[in-house]
C-alpha atoms as a PDB file:
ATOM      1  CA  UNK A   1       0.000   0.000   0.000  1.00  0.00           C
ATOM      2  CA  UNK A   2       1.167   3.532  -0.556  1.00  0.00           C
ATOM      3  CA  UNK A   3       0.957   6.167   2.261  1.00  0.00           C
ATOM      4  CA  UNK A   4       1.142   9.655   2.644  1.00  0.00           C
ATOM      5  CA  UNK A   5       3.612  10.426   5.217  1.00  0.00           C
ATOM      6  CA  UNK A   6       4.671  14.373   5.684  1.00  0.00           C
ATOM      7  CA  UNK A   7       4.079  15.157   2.499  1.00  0.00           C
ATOM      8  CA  UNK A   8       5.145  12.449   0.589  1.00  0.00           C
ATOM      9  CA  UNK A   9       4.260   8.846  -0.770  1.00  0.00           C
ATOM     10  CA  UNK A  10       5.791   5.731   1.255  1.00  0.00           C
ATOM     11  CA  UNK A  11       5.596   1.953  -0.081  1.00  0.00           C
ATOM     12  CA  UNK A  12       4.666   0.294   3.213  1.00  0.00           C
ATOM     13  CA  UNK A  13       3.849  -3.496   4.247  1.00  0.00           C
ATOM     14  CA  UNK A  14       2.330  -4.188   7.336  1.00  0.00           C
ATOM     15  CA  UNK A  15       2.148  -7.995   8.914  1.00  0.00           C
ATOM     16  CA  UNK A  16       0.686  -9.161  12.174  1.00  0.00           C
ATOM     17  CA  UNK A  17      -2.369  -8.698  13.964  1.00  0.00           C
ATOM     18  CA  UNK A  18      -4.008  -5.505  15.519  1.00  0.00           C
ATOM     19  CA  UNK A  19      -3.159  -4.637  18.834  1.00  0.00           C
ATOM     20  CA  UNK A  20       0.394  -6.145  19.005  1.00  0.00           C
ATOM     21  CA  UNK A  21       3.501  -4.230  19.638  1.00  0.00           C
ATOM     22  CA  UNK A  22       4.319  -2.384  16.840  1.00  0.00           C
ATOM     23  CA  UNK A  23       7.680  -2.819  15.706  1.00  0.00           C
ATOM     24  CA  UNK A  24       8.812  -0.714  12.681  1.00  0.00           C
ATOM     25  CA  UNK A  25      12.339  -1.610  10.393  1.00  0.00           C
ATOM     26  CA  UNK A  26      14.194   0.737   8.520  1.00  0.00           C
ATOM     27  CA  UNK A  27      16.350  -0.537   5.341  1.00  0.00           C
ATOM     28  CA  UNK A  28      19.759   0.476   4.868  1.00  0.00           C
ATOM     29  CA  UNK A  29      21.550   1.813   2.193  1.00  0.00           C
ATOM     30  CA  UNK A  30      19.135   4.996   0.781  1.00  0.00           C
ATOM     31  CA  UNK A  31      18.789   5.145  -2.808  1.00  0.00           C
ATOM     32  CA  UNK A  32      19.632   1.244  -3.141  1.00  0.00           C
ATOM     33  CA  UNK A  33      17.622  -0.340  -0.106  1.00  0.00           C
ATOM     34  CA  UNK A  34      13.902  -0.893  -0.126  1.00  0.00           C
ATOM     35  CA  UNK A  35      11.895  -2.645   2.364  1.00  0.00           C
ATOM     36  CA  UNK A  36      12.459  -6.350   0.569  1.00  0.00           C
ATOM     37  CA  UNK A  37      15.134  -6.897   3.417  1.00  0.00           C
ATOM     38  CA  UNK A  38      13.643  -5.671   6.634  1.00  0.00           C
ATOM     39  CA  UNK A  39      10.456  -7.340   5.156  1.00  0.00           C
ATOM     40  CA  UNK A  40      12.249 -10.734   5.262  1.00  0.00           C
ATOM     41  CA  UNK A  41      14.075 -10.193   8.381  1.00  0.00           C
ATOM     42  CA  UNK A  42      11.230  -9.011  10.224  1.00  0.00           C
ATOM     43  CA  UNK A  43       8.317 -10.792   9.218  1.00  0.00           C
ATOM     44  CA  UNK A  44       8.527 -13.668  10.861  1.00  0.00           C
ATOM     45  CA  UNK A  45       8.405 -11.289  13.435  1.00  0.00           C
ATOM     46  CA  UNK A  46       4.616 -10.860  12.998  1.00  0.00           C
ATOM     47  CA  UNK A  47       3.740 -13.899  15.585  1.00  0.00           C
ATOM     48  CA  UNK A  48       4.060 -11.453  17.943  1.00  0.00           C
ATOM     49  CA  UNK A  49       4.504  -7.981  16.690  1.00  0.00           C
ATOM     50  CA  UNK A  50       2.895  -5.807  14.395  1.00  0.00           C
ATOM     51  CA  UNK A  51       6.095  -5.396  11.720  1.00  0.00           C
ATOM     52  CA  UNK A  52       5.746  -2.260   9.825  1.00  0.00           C
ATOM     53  CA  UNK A  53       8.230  -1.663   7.029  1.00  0.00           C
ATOM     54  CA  UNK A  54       8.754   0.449   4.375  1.00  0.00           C
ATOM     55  CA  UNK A  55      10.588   1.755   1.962  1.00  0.00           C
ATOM     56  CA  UNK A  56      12.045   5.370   2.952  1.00  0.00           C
ATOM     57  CA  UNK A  57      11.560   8.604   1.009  1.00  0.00           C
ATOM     58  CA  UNK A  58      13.702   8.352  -2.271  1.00  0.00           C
ATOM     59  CA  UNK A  59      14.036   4.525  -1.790  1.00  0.00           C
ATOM     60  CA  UNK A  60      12.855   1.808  -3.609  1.00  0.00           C
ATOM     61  CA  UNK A  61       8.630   2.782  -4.734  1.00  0.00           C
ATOM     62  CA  UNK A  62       8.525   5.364  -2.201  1.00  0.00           C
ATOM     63  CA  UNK A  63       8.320   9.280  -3.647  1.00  0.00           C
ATOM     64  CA  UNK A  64      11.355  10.941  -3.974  1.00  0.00           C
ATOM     65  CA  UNK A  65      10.380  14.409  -2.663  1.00  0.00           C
ATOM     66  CA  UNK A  66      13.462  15.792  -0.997  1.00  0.00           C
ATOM     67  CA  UNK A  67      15.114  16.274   1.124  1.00  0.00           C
ATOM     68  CA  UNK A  68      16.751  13.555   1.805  1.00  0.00           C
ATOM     69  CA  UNK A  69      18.266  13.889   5.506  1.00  0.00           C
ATOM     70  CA  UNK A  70      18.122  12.142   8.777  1.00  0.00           C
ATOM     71  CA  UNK A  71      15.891  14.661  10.370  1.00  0.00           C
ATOM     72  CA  UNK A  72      12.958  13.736   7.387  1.00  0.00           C
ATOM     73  CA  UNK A  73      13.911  10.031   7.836  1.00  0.00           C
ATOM     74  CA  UNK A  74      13.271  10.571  11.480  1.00  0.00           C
ATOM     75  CA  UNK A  75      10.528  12.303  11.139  1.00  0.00           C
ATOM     76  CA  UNK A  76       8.701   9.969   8.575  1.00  0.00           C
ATOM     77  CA  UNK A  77       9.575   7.085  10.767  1.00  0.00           C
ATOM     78  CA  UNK A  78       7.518   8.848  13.615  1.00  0.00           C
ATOM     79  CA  UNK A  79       4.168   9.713  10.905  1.00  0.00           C
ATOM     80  CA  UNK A  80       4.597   6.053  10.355  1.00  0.00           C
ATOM     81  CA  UNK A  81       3.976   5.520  14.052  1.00  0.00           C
ATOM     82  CA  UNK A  82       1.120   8.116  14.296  1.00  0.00           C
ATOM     83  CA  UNK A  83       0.031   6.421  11.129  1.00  0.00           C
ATOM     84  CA  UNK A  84       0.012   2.884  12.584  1.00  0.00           C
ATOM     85  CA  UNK A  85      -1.977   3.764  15.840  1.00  0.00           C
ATOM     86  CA  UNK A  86       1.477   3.141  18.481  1.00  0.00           C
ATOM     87  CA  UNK A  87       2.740   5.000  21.169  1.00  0.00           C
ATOM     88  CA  UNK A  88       5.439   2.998  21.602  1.00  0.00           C
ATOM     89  CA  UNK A  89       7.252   0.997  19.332  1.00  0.00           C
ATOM     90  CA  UNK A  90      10.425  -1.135  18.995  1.00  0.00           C
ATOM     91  CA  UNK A  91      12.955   0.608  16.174  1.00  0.00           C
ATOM     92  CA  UNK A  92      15.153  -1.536  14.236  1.00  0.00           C
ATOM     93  CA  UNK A  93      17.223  -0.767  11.502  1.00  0.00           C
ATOM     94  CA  UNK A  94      20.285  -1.915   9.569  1.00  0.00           C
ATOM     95  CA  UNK A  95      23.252  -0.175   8.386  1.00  0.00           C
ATOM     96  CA  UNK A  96      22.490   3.101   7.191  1.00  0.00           C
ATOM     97  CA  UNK A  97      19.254   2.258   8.836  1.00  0.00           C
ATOM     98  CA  UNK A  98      20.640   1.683  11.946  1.00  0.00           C
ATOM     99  CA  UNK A  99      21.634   5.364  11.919  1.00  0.00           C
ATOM    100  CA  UNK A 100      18.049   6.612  11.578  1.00  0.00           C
ATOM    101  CA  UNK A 101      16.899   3.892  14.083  1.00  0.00           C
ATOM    102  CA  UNK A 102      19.444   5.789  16.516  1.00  0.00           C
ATOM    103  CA  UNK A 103      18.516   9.284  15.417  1.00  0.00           C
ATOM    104  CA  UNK A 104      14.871   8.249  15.860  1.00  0.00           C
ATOM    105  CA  UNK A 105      15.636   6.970  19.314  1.00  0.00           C
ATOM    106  CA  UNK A 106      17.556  10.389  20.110  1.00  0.00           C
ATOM    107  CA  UNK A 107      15.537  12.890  19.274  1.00  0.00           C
ATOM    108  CA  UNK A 108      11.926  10.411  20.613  1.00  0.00           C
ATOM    109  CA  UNK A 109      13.276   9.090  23.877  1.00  0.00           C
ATOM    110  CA  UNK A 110       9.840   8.059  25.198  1.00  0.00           C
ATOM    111  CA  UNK A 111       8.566   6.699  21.569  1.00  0.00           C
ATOM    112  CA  UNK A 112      11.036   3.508  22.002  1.00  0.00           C
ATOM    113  CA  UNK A 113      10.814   0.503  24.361  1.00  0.00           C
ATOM    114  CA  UNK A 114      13.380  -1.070  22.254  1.00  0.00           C
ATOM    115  CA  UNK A 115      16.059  -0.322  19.914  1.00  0.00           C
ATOM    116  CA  UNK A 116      17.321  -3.290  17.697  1.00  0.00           C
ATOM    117  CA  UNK A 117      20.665  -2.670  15.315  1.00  0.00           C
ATOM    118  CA  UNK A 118      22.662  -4.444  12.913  1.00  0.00           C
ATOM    119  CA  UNK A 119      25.717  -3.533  11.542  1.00  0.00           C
ATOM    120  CA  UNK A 120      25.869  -0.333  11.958  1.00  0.00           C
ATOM    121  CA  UNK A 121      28.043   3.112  13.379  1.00  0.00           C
ATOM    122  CA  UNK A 122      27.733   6.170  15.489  1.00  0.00           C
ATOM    123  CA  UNK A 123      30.064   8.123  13.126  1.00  0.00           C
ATOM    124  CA  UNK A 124      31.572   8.288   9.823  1.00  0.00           C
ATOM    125  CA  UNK A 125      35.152   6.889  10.981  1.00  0.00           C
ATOM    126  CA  UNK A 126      34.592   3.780   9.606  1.00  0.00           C
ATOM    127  CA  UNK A 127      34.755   4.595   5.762  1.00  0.00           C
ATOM    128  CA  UNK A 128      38.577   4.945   6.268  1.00  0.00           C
ATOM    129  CA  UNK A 129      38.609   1.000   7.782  1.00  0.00           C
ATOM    130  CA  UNK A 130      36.271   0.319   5.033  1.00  0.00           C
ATOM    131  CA  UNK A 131      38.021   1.619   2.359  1.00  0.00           C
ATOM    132  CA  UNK A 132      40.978   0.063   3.789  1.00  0.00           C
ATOM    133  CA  UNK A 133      39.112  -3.087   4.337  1.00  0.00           C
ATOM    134  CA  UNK A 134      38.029  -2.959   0.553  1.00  0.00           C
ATOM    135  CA  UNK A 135      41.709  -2.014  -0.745  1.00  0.00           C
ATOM    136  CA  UNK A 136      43.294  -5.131   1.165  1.00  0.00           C
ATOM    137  CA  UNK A 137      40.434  -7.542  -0.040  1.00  0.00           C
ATOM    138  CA  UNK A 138      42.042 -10.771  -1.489  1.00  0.00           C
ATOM    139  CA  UNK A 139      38.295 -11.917  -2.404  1.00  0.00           C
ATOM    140  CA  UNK A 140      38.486  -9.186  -5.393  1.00  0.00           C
ATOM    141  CA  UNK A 141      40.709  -6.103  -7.019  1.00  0.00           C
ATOM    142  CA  UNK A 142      38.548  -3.274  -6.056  1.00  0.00           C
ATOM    143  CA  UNK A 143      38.040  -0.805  -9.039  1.00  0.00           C
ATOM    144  CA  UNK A 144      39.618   2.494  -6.889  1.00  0.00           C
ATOM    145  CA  UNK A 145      37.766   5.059  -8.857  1.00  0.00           C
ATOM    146  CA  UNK A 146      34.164   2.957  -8.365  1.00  0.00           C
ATOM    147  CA  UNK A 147      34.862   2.562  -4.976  1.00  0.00           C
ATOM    148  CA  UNK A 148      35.260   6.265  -4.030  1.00  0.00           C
ATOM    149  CA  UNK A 149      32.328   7.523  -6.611  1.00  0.00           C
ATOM    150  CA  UNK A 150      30.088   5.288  -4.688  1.00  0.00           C
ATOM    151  CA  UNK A 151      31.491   5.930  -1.369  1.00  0.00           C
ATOM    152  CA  UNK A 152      31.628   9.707  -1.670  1.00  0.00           C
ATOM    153  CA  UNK A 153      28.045   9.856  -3.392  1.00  0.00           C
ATOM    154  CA  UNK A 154      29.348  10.839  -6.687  1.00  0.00           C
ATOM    155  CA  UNK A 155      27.515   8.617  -9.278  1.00  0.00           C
ATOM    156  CA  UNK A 156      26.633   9.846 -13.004  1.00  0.00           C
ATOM    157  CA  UNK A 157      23.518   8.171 -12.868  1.00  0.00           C
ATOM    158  CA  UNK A 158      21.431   4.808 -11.872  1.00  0.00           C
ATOM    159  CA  UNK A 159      23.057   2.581 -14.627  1.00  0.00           C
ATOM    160  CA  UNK A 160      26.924   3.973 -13.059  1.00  0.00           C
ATOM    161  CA  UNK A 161      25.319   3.395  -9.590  1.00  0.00           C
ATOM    162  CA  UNK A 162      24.521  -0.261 -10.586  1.00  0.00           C
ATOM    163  CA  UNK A 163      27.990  -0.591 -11.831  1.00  0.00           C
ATOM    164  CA  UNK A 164      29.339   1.209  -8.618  1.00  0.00           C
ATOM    165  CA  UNK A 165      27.456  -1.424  -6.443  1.00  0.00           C
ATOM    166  CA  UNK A 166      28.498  -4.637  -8.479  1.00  0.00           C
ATOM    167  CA  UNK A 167      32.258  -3.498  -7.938  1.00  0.00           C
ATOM    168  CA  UNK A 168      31.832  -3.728  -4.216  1.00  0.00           C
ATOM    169  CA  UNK A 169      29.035  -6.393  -3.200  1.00  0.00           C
ATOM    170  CA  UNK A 170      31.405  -8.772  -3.304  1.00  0.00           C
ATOM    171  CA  UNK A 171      32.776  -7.434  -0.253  1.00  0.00           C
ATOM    172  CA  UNK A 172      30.036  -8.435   2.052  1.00  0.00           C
ATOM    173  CA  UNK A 173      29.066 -11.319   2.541  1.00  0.00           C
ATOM    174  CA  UNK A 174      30.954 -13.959   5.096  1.00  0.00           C
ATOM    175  CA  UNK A 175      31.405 -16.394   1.979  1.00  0.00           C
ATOM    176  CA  UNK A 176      31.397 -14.899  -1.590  1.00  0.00           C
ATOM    177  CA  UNK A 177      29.166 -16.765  -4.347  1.00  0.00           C
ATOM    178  CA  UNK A 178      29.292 -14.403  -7.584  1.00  0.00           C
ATOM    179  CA  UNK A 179      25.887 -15.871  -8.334  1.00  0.00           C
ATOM    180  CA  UNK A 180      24.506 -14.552  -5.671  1.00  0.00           C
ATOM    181  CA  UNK A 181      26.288 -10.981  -6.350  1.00  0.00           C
ATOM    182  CA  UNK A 182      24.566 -11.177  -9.924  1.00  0.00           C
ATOM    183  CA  UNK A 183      20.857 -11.372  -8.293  1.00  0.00           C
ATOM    184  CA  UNK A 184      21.414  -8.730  -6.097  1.00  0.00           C
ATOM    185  CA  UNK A 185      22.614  -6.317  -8.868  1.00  0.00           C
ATOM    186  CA  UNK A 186      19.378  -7.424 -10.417  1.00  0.00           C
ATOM    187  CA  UNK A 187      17.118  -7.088  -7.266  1.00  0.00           C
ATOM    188  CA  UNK A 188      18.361  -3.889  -6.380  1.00  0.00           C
ATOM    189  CA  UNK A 189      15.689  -0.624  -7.334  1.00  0.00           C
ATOM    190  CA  UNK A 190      18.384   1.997  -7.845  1.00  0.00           C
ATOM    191  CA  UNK A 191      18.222   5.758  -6.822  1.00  0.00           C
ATOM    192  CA  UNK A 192      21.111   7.433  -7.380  1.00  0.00           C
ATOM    193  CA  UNK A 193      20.002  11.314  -6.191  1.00  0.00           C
ATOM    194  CA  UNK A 194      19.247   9.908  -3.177  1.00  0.00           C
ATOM    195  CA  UNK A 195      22.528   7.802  -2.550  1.00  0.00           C
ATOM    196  CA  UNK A 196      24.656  10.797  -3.823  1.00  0.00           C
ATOM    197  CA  UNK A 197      22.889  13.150  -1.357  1.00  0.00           C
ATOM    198  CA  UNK A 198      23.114  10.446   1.394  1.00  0.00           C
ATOM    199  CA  UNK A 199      26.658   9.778   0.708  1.00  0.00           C
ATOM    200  CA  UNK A 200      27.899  13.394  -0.622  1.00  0.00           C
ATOM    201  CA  UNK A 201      25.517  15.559   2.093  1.00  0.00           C
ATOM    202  CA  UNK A 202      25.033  13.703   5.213  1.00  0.00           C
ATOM    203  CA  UNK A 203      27.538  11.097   5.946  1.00  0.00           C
ATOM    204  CA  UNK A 204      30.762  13.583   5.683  1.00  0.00           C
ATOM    205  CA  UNK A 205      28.845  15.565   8.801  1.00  0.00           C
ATOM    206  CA  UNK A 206      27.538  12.466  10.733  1.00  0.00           C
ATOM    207  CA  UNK A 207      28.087  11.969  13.996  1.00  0.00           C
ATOM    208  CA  UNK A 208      26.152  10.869  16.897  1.00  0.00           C
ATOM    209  CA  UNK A 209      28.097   9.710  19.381  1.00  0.00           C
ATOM    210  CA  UNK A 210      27.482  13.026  22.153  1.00  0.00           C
ATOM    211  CA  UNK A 211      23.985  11.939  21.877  1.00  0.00           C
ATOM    212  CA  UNK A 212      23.827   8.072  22.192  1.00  0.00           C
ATOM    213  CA  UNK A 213      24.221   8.095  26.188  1.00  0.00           C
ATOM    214  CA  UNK A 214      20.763   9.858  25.726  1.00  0.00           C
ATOM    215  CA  UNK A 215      19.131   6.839  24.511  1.00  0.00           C
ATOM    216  CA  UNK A 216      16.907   5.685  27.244  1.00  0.00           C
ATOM    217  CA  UNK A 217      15.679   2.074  26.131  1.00  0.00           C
ATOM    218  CA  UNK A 218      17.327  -0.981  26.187  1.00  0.00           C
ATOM    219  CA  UNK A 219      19.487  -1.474  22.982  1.00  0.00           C
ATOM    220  CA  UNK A 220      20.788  -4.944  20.998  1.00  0.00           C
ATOM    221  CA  UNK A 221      23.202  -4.522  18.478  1.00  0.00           C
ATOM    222  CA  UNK A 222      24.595  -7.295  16.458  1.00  0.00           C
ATOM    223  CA  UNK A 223      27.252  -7.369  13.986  1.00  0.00           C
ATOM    224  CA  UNK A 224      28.695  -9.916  11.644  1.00  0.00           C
ATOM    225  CA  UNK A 225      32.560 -10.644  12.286  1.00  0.00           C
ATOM    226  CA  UNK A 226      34.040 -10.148   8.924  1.00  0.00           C
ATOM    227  CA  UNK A 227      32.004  -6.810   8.384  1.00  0.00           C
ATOM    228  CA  UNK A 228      33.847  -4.567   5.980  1.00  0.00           C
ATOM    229  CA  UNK A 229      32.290  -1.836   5.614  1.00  0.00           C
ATOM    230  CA  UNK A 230      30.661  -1.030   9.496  1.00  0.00           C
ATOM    231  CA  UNK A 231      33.044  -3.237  11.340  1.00  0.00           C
ATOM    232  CA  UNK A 232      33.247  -4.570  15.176  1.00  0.00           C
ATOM    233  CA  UNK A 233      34.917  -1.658  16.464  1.00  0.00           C
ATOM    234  CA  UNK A 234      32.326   0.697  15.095  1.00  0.00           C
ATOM    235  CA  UNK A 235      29.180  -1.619  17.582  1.00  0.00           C
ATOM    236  CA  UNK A 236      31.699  -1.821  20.044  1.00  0.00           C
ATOM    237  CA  UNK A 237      31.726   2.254  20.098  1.00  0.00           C
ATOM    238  CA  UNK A 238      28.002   2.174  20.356  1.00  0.00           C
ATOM    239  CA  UNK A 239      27.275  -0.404  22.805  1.00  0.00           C
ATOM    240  CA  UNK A 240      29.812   1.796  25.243  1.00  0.00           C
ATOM    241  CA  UNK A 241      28.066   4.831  24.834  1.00  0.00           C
ATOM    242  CA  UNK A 242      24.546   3.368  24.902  1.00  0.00           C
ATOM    243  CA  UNK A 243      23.729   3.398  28.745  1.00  0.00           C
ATOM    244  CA  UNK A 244      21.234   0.212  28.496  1.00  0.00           C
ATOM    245  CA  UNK A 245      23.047  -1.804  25.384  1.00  0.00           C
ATOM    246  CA  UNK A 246      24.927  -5.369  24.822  1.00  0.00           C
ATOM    247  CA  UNK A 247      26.661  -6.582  21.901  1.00  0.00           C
ATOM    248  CA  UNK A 248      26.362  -9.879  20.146  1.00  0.00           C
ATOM    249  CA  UNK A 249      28.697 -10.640  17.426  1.00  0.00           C
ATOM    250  CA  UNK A 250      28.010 -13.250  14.675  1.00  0.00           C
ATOM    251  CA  UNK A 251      31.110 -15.072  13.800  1.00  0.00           C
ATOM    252  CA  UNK A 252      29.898 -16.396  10.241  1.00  0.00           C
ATOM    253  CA  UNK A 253      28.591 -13.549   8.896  1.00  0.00           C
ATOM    254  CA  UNK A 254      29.666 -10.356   6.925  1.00  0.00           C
ATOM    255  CA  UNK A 255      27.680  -7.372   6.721  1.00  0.00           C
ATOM    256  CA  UNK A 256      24.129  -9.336   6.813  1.00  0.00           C
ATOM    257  CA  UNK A 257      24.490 -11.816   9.698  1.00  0.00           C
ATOM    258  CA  UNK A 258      20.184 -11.774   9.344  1.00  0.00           C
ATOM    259  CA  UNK A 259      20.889 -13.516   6.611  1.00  0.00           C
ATOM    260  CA  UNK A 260      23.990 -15.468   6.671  1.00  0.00           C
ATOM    261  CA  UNK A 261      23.187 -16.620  10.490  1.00  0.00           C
ATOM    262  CA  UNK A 262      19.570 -15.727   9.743  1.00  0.00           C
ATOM    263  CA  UNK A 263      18.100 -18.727  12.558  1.00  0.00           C
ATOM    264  CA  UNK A 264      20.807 -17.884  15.084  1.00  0.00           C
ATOM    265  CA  UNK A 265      19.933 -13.542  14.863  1.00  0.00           C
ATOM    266  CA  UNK A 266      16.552 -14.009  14.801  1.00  0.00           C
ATOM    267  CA  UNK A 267      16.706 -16.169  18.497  1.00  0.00           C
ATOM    268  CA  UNK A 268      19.338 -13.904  19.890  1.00  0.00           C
ATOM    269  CA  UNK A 269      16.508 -10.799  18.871  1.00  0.00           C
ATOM    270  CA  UNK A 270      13.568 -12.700  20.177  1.00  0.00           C
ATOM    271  CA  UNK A 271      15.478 -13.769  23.519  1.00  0.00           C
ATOM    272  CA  UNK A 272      15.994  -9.728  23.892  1.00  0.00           C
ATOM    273  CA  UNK A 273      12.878  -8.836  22.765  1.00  0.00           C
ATOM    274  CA  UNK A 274      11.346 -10.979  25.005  1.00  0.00           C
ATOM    275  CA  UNK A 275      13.601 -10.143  28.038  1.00  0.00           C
ATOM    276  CA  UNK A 276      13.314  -6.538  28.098  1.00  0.00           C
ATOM    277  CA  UNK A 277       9.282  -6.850  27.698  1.00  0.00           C
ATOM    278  CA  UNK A 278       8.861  -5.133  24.615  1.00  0.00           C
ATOM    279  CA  UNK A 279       6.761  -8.129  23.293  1.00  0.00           C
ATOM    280  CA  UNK A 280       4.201  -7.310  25.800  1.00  0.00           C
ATOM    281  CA  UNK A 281       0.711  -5.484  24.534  1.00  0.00           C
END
């Protein structure tokens, strides 16, 4: 279904019954993401929650009316809960996700009972392990000049940004299958305003770590080993800053442990979910 959320069109799927806990999942990865993943992370979800995902403004079938920062994320992330009927709700979110779900949880303390993460960061530091991560690969031989047009938001157009994400999908998954690189390309709705504005506008600036000991809910953040592009180090900073947060790291996983440990990361996020009472009506 399409909704009109400040302003603008969202693509939004809702599963589970009425009156459960709302949980809503933001995608990762603006301008490339949609709500395909969180959809089958978090569905499964719907024996017990109400799973509200989406795909964000300038993502996947969503509008594209700008602009394209973390305060409008926010801020369409809390119509969505207006929209949905919640006054609480757990936030999840991946990757670039996972910095919205933070932001959210920042700047609407009492809207979140729990905050779930994945592979995520607090700041931009990691694009220098990740680029070095990406350089030293012996997996692949990084194009340079593909790597830093995607990384710095600099792509010509969708068809260079689909070239631009070939070059590095390779790089994150725990084991590498070129097959499954190949269906992703083609899976992938691509956006490339909104990547270059995400990339070029608001990731030089980001940073978030003054504000995470302000985050007042109990926090889970998981994190795939051999992550290159938001590695260990970058959860570990969060979970330290994060008053109410523990770490769980998947040691067979890259970037998408929900996927390459998907059985193992959905019990560890149940068991949490279920500890901290945010299952609870």
């Amino acid at each position: 279904m399409f909704v009109t959320i400040n302003g603008n069109e969202l693509a939004v799927e809702v599963f589970g019954d009425e009156g459960a806990p709302v949980l809503i999942a933001h995608h990762g990865a603006p301008g490339l993401g949609s709500r395909a993943e969180p959809r089958a992370t978090f569905a499964p979800f719907a024996d017990t929650f109400r799973v509200v995902v989406f795909d964000a403004r300038g993502s996947g079938e969503s509008g594209g009316n700008p602009p394209f920062t973390h305060e409008q994320w926010a801020a369409d992330v809390d119509g969505l809960r207006e929209w949905i009927g919640a006054e609480q709700i757990v936030m999840a979110g991946g990757s670039y996700g996972g910095f919205i779900a933070m932001e959210y949880a920042i700047r609407h303390p009492r809207r979140v009972k729990a905050l779930v993460l994945r592979d995520t960061s607090p700041d931009h530091d990691n694009e220098e392990a990740a680029r070095r991560n990406a350089l030293n690969s012996t997996r692949v031989t990084v194009d340079v000049e593909k790597l830093d047009r995607i990384n710095n938001g600099l792509v010509r157009d969708n068809d260079d940004l689909r070239d631009c994400w070939r070059e590095i999908l390779p790089l994150y998954d725990h084991v590498y299958d070129p097959a499954k690189v190949e269906e992703k390309v083609a899976a992938t709705p691509y956006r490339y305003e909104t990547h270059n504005f995400a990339f070029a506008v608001n990731q030089p600036g980001y940073d978030i770590k003054a504000q995470l000991p302000d985050i007042i809910c109990p926090t889970l953040v998981t994190v795939g080993r051999d992550d290159w592009i938001t590695p260990v180090e970058s959860s570990e900073k969060i979970v330290s800053l994060i008053p109410d947060a523990e770490l769980v790291v998947f040691e067979k996983s890259g970037h998408s442990p929900q996927i390459e440990e998907a059985v193992r990361w959905r019990t560890v996020v149940r068991d949490f979910l279920r500890d901290v009472g945010a299952d609870q009506r």
